[in-house]
Protein backbone atom coordinates (compact mmCIF):
# COMPACT_ATOMS: atom_id res chain seq x y z
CA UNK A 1 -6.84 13.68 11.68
CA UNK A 2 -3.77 14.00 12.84
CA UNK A 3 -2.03 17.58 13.10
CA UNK A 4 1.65 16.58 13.43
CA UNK A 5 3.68 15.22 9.53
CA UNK A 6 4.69 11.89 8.83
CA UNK A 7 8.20 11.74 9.25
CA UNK A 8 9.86 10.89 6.28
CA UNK A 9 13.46 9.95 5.13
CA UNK A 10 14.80 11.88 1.82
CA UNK A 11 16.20 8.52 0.31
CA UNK A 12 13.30 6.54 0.39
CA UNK A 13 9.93 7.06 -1.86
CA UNK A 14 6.64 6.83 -0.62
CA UNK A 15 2.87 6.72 -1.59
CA UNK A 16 0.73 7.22 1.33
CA UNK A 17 -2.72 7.49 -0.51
CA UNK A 18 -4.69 5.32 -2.47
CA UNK A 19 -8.37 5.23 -3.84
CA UNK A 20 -11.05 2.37 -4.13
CA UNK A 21 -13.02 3.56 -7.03
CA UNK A 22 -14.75 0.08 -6.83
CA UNK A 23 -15.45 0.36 -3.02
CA UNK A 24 -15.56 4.43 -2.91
CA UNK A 25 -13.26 4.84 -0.26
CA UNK A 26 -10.02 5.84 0.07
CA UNK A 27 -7.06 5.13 2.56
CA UNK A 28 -4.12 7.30 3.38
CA UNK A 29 -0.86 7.27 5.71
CA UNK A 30 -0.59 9.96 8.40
CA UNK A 31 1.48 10.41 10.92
CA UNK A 32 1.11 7.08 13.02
CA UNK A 33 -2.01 5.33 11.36
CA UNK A 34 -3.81 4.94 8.24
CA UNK A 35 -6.99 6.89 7.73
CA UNK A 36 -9.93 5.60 5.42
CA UNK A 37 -13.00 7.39 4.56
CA UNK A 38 -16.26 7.34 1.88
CA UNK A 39 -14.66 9.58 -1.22
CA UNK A 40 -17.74 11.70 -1.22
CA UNK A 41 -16.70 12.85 2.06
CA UNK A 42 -13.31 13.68 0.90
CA UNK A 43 -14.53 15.96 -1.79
CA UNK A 44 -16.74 17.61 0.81
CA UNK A 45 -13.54 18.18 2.42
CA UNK A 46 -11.84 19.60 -0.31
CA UNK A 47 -14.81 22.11 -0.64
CA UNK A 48 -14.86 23.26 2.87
CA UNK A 49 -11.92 24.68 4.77
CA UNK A 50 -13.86 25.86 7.60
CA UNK A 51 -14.79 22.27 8.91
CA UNK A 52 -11.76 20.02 9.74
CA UNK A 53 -11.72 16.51 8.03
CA UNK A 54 -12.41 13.40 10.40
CA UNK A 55 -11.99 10.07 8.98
CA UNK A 56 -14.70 7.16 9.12
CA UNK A 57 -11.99 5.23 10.44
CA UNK A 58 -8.14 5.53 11.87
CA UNK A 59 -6.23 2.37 12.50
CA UNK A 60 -3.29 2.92 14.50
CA UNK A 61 0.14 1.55 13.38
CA UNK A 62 2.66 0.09 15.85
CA UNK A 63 5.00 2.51 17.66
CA UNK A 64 8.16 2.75 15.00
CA UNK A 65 5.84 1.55 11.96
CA UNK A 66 6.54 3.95 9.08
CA UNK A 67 4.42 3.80 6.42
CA UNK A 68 6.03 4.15 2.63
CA UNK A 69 3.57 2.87 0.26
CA UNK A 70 -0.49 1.75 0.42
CA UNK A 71 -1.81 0.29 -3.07
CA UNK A 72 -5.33 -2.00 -3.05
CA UNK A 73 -5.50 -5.07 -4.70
CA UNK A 74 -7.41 -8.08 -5.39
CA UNK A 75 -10.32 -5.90 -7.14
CA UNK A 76 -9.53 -3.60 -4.09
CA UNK A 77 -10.58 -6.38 -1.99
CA UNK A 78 -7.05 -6.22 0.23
CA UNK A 79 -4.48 -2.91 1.03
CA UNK A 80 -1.11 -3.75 0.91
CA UNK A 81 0.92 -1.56 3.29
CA UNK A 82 4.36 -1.69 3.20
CA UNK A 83 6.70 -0.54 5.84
CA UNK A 84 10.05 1.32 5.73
CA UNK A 85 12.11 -0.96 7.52
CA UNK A 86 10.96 -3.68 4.76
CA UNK A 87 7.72 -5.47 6.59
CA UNK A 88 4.38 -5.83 4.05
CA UNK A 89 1.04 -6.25 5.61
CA UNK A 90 -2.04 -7.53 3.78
CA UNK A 91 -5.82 -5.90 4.98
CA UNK A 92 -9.26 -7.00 4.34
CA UNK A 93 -10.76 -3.84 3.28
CA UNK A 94 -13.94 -5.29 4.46
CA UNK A 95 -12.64 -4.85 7.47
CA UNK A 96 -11.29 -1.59 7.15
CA UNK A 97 -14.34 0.28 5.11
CA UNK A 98 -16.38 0.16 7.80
CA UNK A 99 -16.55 3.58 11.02
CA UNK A 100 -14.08 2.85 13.82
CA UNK A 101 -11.03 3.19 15.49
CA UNK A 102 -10.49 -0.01 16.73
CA UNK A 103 -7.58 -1.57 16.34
CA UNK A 104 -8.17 -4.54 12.90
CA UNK A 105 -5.18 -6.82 12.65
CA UNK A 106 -3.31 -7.70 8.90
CA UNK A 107 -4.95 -10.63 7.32
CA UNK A 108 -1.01 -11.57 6.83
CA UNK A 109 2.76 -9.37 7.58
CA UNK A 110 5.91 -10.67 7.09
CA UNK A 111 8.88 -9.05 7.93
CA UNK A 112 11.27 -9.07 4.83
CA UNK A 113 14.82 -6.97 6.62
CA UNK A 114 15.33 -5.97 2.88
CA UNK A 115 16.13 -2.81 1.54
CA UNK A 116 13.44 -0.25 1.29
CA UNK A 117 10.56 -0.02 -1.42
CA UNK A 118 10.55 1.72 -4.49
CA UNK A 119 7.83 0.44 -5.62
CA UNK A 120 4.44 -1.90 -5.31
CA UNK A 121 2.63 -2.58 -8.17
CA UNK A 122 -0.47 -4.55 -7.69
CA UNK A 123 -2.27 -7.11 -10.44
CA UNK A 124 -4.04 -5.07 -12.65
CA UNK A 125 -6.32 -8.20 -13.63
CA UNK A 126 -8.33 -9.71 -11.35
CA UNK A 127 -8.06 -13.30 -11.89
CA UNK A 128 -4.72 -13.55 -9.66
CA UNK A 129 -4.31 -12.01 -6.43
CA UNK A 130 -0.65 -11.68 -7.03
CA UNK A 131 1.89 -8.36 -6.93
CA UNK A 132 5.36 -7.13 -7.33
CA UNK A 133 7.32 -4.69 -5.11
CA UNK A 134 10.80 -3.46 -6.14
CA UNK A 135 13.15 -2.58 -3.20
CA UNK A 136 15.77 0.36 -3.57
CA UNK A 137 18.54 -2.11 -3.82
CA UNK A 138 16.77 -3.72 -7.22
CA UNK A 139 15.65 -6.79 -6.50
CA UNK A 140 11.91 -7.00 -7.62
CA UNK A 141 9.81 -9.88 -5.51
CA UNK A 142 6.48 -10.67 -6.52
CA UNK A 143 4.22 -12.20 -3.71
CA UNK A 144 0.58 -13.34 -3.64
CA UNK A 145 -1.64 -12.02 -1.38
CA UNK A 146 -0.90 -14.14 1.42
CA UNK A 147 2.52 -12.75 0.68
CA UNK A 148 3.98 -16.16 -0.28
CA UNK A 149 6.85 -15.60 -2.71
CA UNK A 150 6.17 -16.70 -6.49
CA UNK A 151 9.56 -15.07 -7.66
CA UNK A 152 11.30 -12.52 -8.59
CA UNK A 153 15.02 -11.12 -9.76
CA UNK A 154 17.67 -8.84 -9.22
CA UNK A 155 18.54 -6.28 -11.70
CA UNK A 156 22.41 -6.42 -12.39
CA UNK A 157 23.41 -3.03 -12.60
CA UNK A 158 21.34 0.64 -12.25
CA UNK A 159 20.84 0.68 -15.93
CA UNK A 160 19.12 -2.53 -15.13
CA UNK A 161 16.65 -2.21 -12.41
CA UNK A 162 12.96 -2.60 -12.88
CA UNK A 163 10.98 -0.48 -11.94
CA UNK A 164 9.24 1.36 -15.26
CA UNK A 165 8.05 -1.49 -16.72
CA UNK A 166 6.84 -3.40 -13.49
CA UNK A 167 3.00 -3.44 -14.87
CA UNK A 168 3.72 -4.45 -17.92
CA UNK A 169 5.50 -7.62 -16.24
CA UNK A 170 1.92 -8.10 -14.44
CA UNK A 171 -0.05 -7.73 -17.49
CA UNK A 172 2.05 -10.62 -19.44
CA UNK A 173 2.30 -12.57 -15.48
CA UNK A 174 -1.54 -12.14 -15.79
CA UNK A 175 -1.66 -13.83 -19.29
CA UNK A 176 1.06 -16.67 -18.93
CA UNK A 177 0.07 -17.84 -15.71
């Protein structure tokens, strides 16, 4: 693992680590890569100090790439990573579940030049592979998970701006859709 912090900016918010209850693994932002190992090896981990922790796998990010938030989705078939200069990536955690440190490309990334994340909040059915992420500047943008826009609004003023009730939106998205 890597021994030097993730660099991080005061003003934005982050979530760098996620669990797959489903898949038992989990996946967490370091320094310059994401890290992804069995849970039962992270609770051996937490139970031992004397032995450091080495991931199954460590997938590099590109020189610059910060990290702010990592959520699974699609019945924690696909990680959503988003970026702090506003790019989202989609993973196929097939992909990344598995002992390496070669180098697995997104399934899809776009580059969105928005305002940072606040926010992702994944479907929590599983019947639609969509989600919603709400930027810092409160404009909410939901995207399936080929990241092709299906919507989305701006919040008019700071009294205004979604981001508590963001999975109760998905719930009634999941219902009406």
């Amino acid at each position: 693992m890597s021994s030097h912090p993730l660099t991080v900016q005061p003003s934005y918010h982050y979530r760098l680590f996620a669990t797959s209850n489903s898949k038992g693994w989990f996946a967490a932002g370091i320094s310059s890569s994401l890290i992804f190992s069995p849970l039962p090896e992270l609770r051996l981990a937490f139970k031992s100090t004397s032995t450091p922790f080495s991931p199954q796998r460590t997938l590099p990010l590109s020189q610059g790439a910060t990290p702010t938030f990592i959520a699974f989705a699609s019945a924690d078939t696909r990680l959503l990573v988003a970026f702090d200069a506003g790019q989202l990536a989609v993973y196929d955690t097939s992909s990344l579940f598995t002992p390496g440190s070669e180098n697995i490309q997104p399934l899809h990334f776009v580059e969105t030049h928005a305002a940072p994340f606040r926010q992702i909040a994944p479907n929590p059915g599983t019947e639609l592979d969509i989600f919603a992420v709400v930027r810092s500047d409160g404009c909410v943008q939901l995207f399936n998970t080929n990241l092709e826009s299906q919507g989305g609004w701006v919040g008019s003023d700071i009294e205004s701006t979604p981001v508590a009730g963001l999975l109760s939106v998905l719930s009634i998205l999941t219902l009406k859709l």
